[in-house]
PDB file of N, CA and C in Angstrom:
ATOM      1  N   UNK A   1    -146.603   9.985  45.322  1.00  0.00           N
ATOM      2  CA  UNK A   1    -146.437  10.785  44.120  1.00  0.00           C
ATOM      3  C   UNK A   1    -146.105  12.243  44.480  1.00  0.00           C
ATOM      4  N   UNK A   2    -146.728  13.182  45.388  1.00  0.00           N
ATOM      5  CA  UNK A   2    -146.877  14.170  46.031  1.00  0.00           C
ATOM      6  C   UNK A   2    -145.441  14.505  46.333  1.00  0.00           C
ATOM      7  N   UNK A   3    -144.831  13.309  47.308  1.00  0.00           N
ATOM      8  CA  UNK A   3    -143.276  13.271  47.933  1.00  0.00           C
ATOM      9  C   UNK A   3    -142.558  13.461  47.050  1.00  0.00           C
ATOM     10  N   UNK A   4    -142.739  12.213  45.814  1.00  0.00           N
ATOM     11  CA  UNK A   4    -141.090  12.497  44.545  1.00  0.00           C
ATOM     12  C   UNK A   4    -141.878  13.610  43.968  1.00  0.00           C
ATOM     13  N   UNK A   5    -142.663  14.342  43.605  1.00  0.00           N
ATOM     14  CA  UNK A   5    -142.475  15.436  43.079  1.00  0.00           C
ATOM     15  C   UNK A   5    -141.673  16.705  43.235  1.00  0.00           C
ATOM     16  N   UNK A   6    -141.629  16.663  44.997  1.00  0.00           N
ATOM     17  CA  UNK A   6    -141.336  17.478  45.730  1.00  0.00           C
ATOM     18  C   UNK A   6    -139.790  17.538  45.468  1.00  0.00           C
ATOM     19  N   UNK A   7    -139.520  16.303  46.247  1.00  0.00           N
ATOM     20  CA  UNK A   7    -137.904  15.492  46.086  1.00  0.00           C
ATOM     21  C   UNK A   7    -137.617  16.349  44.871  1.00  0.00           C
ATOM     22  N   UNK A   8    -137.913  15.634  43.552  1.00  0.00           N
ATOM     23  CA  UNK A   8    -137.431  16.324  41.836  1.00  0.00           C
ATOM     24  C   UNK A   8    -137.650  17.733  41.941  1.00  0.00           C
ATOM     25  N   UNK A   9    -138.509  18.673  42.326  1.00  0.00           N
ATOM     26  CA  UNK A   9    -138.718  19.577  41.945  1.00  0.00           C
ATOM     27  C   UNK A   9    -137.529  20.365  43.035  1.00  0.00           C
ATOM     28  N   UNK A  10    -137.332  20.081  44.575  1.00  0.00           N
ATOM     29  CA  UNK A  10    -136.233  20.418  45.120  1.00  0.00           C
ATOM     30  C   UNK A  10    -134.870  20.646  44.443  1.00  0.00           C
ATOM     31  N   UNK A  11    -134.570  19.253  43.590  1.00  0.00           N
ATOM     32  CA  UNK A  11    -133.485  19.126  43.087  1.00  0.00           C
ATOM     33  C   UNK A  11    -133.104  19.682  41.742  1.00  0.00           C
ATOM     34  N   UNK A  12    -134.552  19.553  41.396  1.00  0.00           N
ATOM     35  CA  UNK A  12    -133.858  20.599  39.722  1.00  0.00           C
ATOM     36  C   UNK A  12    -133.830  22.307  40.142  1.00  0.00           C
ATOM     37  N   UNK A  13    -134.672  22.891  41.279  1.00  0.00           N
ATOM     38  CA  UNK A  13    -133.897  23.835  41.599  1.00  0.00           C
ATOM     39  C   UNK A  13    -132.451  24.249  41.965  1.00  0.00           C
ATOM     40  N   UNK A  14    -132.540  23.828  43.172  1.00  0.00           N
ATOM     41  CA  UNK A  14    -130.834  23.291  43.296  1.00  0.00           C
ATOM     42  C   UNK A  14    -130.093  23.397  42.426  1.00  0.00           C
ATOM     43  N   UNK A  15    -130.175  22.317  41.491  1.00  0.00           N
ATOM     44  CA  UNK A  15    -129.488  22.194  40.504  1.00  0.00           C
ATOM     45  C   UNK A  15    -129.399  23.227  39.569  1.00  0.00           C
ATOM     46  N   UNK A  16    -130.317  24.041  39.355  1.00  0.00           N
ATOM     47  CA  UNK A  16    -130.226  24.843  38.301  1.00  0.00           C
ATOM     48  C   UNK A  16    -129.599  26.478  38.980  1.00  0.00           C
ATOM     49  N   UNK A  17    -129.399  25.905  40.325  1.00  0.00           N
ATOM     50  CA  UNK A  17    -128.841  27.587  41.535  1.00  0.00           C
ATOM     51  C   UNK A  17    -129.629  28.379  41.425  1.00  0.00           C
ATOM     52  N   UNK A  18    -131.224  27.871  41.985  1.00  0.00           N
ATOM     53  CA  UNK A  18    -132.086  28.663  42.511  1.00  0.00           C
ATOM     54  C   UNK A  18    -132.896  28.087  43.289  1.00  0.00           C
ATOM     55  N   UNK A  19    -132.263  27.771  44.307  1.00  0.00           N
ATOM     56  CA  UNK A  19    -132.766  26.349  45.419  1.00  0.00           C
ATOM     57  C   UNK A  19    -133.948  27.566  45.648  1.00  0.00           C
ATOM     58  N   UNK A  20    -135.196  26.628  46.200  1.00  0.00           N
ATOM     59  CA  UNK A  20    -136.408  27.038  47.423  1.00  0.00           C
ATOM     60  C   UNK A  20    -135.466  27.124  48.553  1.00  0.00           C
ATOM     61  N   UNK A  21    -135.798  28.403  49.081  1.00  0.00           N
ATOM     62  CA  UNK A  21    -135.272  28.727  50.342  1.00  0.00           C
ATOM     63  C   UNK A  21    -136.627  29.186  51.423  1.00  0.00           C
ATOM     64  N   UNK A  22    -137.901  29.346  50.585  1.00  0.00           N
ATOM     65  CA  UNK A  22    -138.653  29.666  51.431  1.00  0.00           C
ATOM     66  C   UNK A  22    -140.235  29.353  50.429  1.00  0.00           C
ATOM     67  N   UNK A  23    -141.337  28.724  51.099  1.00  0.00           N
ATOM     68  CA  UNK A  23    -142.215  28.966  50.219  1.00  0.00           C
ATOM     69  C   UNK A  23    -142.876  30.162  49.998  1.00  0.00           C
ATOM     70  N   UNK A  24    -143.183  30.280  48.525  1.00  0.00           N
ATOM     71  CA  UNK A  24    -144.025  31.927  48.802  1.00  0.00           C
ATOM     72  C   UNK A  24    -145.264  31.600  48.945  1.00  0.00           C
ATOM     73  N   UNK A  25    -145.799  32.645  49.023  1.00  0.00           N
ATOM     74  CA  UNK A  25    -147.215  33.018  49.634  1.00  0.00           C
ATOM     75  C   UNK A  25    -148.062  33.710  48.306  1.00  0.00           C
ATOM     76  N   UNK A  26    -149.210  33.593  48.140  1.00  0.00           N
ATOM     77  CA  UNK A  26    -150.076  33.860  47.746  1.00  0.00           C
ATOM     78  C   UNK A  26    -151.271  35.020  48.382  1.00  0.00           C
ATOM     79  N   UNK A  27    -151.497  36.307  48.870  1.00  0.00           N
ATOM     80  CA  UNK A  27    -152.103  36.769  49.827  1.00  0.00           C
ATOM     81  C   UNK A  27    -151.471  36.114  50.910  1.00  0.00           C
ATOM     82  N   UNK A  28    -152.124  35.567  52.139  1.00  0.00           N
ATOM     83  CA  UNK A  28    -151.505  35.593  53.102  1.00  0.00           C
ATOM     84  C   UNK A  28    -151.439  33.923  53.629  1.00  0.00           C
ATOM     85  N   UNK A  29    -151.741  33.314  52.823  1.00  0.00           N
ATOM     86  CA  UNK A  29    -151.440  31.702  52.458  1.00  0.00           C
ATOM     87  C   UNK A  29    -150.281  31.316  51.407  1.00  0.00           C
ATOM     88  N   UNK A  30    -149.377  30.125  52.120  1.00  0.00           N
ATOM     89  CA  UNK A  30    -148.551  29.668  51.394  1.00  0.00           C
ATOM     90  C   UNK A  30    -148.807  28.753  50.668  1.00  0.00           C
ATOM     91  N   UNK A  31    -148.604  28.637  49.473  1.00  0.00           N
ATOM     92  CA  UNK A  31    -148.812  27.914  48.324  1.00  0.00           C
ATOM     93  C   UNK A  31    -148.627  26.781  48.626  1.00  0.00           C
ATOM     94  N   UNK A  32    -149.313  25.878  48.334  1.00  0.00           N
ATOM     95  CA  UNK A  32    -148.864  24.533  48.227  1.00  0.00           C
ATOM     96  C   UNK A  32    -148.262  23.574  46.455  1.00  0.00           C
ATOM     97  N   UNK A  33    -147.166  23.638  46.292  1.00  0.00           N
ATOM     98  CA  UNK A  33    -146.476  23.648  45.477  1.00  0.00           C
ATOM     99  C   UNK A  33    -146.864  22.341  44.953  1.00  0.00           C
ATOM    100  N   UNK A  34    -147.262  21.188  45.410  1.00  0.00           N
ATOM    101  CA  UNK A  34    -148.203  19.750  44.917  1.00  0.00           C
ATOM    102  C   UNK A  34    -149.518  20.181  44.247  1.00  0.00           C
ATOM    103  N   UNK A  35    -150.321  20.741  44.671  1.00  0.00           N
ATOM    104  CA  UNK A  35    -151.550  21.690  44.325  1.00  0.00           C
ATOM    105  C   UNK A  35    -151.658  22.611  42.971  1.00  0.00           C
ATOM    106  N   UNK A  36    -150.366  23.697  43.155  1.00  0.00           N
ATOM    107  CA  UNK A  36    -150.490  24.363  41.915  1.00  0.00           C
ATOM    108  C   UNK A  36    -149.923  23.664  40.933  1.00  0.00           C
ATOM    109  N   UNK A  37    -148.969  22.810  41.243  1.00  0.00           N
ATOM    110  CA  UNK A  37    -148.554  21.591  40.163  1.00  0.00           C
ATOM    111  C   UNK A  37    -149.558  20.782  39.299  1.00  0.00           C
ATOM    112  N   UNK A  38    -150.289  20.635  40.086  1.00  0.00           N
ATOM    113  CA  UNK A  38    -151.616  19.772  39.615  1.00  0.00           C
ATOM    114  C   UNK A  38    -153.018  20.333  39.148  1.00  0.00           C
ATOM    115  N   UNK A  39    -153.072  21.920  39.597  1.00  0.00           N
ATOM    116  CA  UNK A  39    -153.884  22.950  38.859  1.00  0.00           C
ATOM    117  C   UNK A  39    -153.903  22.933  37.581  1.00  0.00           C
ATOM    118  N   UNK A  40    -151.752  23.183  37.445  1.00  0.00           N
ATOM    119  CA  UNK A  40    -151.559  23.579  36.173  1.00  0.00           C
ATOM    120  C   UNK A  40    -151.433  22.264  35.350  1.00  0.00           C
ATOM    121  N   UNK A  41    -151.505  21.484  35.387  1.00  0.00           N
ATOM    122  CA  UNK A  41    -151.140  19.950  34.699  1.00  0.00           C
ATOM    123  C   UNK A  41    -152.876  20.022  33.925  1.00  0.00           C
ATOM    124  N   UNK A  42    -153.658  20.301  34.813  1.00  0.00           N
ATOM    125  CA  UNK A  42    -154.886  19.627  34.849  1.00  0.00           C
ATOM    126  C   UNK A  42    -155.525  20.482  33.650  1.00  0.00           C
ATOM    127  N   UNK A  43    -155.404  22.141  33.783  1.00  0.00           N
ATOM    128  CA  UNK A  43    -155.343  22.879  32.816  1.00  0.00           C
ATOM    129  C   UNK A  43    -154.673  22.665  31.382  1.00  0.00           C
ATOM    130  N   UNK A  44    -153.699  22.123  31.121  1.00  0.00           N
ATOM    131  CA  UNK A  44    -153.005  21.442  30.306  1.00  0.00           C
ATOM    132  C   UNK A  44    -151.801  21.666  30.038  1.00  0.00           C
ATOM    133  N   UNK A  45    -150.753  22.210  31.463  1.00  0.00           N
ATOM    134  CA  UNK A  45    -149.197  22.548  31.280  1.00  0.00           C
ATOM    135  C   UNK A  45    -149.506  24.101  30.957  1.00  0.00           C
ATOM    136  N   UNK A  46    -148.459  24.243  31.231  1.00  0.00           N
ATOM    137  CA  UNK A  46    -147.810  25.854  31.259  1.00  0.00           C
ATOM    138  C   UNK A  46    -148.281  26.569  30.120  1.00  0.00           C
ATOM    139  N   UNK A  47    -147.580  26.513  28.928  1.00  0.00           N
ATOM    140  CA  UNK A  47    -148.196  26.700  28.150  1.00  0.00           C
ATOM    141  C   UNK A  47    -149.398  27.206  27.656  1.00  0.00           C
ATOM    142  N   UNK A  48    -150.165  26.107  27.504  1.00  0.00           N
ATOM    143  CA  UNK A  48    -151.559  26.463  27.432  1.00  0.00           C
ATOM    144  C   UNK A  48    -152.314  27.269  28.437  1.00  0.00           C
ATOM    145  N   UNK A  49    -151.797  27.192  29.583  1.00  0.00           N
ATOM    146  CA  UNK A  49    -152.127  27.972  30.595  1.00  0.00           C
ATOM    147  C   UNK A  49    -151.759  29.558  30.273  1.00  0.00           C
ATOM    148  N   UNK A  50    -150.680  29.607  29.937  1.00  0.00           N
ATOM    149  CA  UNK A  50    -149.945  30.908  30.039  1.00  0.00           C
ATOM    150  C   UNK A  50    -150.925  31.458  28.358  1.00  0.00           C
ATOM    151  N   UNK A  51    -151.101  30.627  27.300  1.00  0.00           N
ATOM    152  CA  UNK A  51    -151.238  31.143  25.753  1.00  0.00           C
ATOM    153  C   UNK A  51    -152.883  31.338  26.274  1.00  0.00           C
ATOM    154  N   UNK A  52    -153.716  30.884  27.286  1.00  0.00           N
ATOM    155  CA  UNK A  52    -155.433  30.630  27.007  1.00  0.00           C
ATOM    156  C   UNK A  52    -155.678  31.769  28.562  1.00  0.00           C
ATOM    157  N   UNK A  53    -154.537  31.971  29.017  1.00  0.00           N
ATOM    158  CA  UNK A  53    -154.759  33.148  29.981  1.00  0.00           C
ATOM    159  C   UNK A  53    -155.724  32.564  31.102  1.00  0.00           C
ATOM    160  N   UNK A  54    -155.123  31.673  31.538  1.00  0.00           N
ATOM    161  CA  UNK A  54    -155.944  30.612  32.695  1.00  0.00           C
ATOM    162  C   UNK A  54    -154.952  30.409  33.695  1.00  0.00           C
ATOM    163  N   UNK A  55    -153.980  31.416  34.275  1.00  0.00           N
ATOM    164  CA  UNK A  55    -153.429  32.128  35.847  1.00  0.00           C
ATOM    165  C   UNK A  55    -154.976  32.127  36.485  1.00  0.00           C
ATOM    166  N   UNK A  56    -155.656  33.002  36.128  1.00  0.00           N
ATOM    167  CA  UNK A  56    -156.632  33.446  37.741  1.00  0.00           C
ATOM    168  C   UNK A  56    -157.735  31.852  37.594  1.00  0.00           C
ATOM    169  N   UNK A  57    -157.921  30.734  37.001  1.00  0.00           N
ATOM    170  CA  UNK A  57    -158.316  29.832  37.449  1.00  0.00           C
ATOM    171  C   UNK A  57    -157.711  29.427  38.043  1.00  0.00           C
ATOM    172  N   UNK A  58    -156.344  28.605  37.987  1.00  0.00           N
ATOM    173  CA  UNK A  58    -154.907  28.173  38.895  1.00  0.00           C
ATOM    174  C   UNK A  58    -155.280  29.339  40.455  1.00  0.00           C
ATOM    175  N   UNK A  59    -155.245  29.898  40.264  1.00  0.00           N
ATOM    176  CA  UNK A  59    -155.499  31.320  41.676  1.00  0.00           C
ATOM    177  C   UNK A  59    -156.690  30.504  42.107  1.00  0.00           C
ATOM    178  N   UNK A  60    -157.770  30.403  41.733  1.00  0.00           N
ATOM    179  CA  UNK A  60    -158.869  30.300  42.197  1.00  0.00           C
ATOM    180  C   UNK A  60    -159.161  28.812  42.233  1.00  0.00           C
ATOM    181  N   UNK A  61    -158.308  28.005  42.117  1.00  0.00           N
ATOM    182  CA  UNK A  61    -158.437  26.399  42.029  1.00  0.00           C
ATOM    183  C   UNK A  61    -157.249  26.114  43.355  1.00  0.00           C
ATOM    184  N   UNK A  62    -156.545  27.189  43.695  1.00  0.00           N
ATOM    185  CA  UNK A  62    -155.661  27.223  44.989  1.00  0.00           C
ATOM    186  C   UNK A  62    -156.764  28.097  46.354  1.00  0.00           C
ATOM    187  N   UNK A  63    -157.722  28.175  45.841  1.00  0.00           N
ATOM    188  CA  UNK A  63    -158.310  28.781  47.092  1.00  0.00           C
ATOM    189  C   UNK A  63    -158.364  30.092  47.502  1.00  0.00           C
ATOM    190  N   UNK A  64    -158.222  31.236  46.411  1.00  0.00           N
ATOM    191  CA  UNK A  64    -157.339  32.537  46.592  1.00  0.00           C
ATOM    192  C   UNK A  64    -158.337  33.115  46.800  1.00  0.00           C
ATOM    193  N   UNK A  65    -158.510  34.713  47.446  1.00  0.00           N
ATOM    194  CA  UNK A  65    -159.455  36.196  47.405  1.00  0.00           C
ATOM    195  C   UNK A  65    -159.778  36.129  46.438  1.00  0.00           C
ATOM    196  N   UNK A  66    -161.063  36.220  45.860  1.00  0.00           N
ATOM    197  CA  UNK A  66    -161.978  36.852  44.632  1.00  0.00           C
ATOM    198  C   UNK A  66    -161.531  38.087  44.921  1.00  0.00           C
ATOM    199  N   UNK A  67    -161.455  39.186  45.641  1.00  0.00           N
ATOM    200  CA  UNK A  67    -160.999  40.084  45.089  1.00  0.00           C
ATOM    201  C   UNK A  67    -160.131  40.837  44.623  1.00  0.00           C
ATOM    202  N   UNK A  68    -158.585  40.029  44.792  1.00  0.00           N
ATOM    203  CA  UNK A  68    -157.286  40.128  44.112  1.00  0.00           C
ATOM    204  C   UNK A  68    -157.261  40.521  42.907  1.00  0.00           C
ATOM    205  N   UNK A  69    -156.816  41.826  42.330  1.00  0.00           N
ATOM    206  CA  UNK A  69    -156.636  42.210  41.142  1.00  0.00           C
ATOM    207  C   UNK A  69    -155.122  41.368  40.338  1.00  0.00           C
ATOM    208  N   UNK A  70    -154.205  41.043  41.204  1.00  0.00           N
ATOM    209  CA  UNK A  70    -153.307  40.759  40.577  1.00  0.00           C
ATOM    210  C   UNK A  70    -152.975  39.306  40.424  1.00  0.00           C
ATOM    211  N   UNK A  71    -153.825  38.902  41.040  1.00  0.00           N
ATOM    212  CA  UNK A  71    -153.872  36.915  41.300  1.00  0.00           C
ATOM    213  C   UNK A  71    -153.439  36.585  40.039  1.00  0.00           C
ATOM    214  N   UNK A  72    -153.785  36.880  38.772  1.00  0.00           N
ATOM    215  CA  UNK A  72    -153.221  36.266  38.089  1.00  0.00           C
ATOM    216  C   UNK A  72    -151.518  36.538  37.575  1.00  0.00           C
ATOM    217  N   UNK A  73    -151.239  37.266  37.714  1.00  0.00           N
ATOM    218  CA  UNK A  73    -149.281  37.691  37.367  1.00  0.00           C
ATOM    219  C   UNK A  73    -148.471  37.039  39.085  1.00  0.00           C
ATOM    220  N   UNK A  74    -149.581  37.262  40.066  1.00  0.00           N
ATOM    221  CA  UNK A  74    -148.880  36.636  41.035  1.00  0.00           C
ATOM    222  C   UNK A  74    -148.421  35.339  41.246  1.00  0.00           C
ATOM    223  N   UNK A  75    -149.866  34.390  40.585  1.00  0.00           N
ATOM    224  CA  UNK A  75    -149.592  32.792  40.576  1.00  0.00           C
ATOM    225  C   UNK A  75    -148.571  32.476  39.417  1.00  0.00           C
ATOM    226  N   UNK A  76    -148.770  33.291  38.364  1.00  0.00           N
ATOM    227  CA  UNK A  76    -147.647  32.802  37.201  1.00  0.00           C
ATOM    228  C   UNK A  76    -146.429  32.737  37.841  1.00  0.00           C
ATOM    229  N   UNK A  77    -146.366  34.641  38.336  1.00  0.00           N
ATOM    230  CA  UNK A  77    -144.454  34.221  38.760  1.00  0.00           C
ATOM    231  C   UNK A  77    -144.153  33.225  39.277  1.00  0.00           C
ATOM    232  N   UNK A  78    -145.285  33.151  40.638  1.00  0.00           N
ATOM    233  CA  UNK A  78    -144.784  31.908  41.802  1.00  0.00           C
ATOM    234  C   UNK A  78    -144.679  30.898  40.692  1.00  0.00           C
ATOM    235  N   UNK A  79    -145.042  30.296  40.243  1.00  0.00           N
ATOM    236  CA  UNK A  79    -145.337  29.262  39.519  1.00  0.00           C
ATOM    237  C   UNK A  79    -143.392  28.841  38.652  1.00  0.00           C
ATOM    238  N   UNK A  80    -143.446  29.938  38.182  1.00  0.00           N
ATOM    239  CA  UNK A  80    -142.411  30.532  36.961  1.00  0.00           C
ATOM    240  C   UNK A  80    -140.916  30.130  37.883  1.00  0.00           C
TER     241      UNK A  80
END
Protein backbone atom coordinates (compact mmCIF):
# COMPACT_ATOMS: atom_id res chain seq x y z
CA UNK A 1 0.00 0.00 0.00
CA UNK A 2 2.93 2.31 1.19
CA UNK A 3 4.71 1.53 -2.49
CA UNK A 4 1.47 2.48 -4.83
CA UNK A 5 1.01 5.41 -2.85
CA UNK A 6 4.30 6.54 -3.49
CA UNK A 7 4.24 5.29 -7.27
CA UNK A 8 0.61 7.68 -7.59
CA UNK A 9 1.74 10.34 -5.62
CA UNK A 10 5.21 10.46 -7.83
CA UNK A 11 3.11 10.57 -10.81
CA UNK A 12 0.45 13.05 -10.16
CA UNK A 13 3.33 15.32 -9.39
CA UNK A 14 5.00 14.82 -12.48
CA UNK A 15 2.13 15.10 -14.07
CA UNK A 16 0.94 18.16 -12.79
CA UNK A 17 5.04 19.77 -13.50
CA UNK A 18 6.03 19.75 -10.09
CA UNK A 19 7.87 16.46 -9.90
CA UNK A 20 9.66 15.63 -6.17
CA UNK A 21 13.07 16.34 -6.88
CA UNK A 22 14.11 16.13 -3.36
CA UNK A 23 12.42 15.21 -0.05
CA UNK A 24 11.97 18.05 2.35
CA UNK A 25 12.84 18.11 5.71
CA UNK A 26 11.12 18.98 8.66
CA UNK A 27 13.89 20.47 11.30
CA UNK A 28 16.59 18.34 10.50
CA UNK A 29 14.64 15.04 9.57
CA UNK A 30 13.19 14.15 6.30
CA UNK A 31 9.69 13.61 6.13
CA UNK A 32 8.42 10.55 5.44
CA UNK A 33 5.76 11.22 2.88
CA UNK A 34 3.72 7.52 3.70
CA UNK A 35 3.54 8.83 7.39
CA UNK A 36 2.32 12.35 6.91
CA UNK A 37 -0.11 10.84 4.39
CA UNK A 38 -1.53 8.77 6.98
CA UNK A 39 -1.32 11.48 9.88
CA UNK A 40 -3.40 13.49 7.72
CA UNK A 41 -6.01 10.80 6.49
CA UNK A 42 -6.31 9.70 10.08
CA UNK A 43 -7.12 13.30 11.22
CA UNK A 44 -9.75 13.37 8.59
CA UNK A 45 -8.11 14.79 5.13
CA UNK A 46 -6.85 18.09 4.50
CA UNK A 47 -9.49 19.90 5.03
CA UNK A 48 -10.55 19.27 8.25
CA UNK A 49 -7.12 19.39 9.17
CA UNK A 50 -6.42 22.70 7.68
CA UNK A 51 -10.45 24.20 8.95
CA UNK A 52 -9.83 22.44 12.94
CA UNK A 53 -6.12 23.79 12.87
CA UNK A 54 -4.58 20.27 13.50
CA UNK A 55 -0.89 21.02 11.42
CA UNK A 56 1.05 20.89 14.85
CA UNK A 57 -0.63 17.37 15.70
CA UNK A 58 0.44 16.02 12.02
CA UNK A 59 4.08 17.76 13.32
CA UNK A 60 3.91 15.97 16.39
CA UNK A 61 2.43 12.56 15.11
CA UNK A 62 5.73 12.80 12.62
CA UNK A 63 8.00 12.93 15.57
CA UNK A 64 8.93 16.73 15.44
CA UNK A 65 10.77 19.34 18.32
CA UNK A 66 8.19 20.43 20.90
CA UNK A 67 9.83 23.41 20.66
CA UNK A 68 9.27 24.55 17.03
CA UNK A 69 7.29 27.65 16.82
CA UNK A 70 6.55 27.20 13.25
CA UNK A 71 5.83 23.32 12.96
CA UNK A 72 2.67 24.02 12.15
CA UNK A 73 2.85 26.37 8.61
CA UNK A 74 5.93 24.17 8.03
CA UNK A 75 4.10 20.69 7.87
CA UNK A 76 1.13 22.31 5.94
CA UNK A 77 3.37 23.68 3.15
CA UNK A 78 5.37 20.41 3.00
CA UNK A 79 2.26 18.71 2.94
CA UNK A 80 0.58 21.38 0.33
Amino acid sequence: EEEAFLVSLYKFMKDRHTPIERIPHLGFKQINLWKIHKAVEKLGAYELVTGRRLWKNVYDELGGSPGSTSAATCTRRHYE
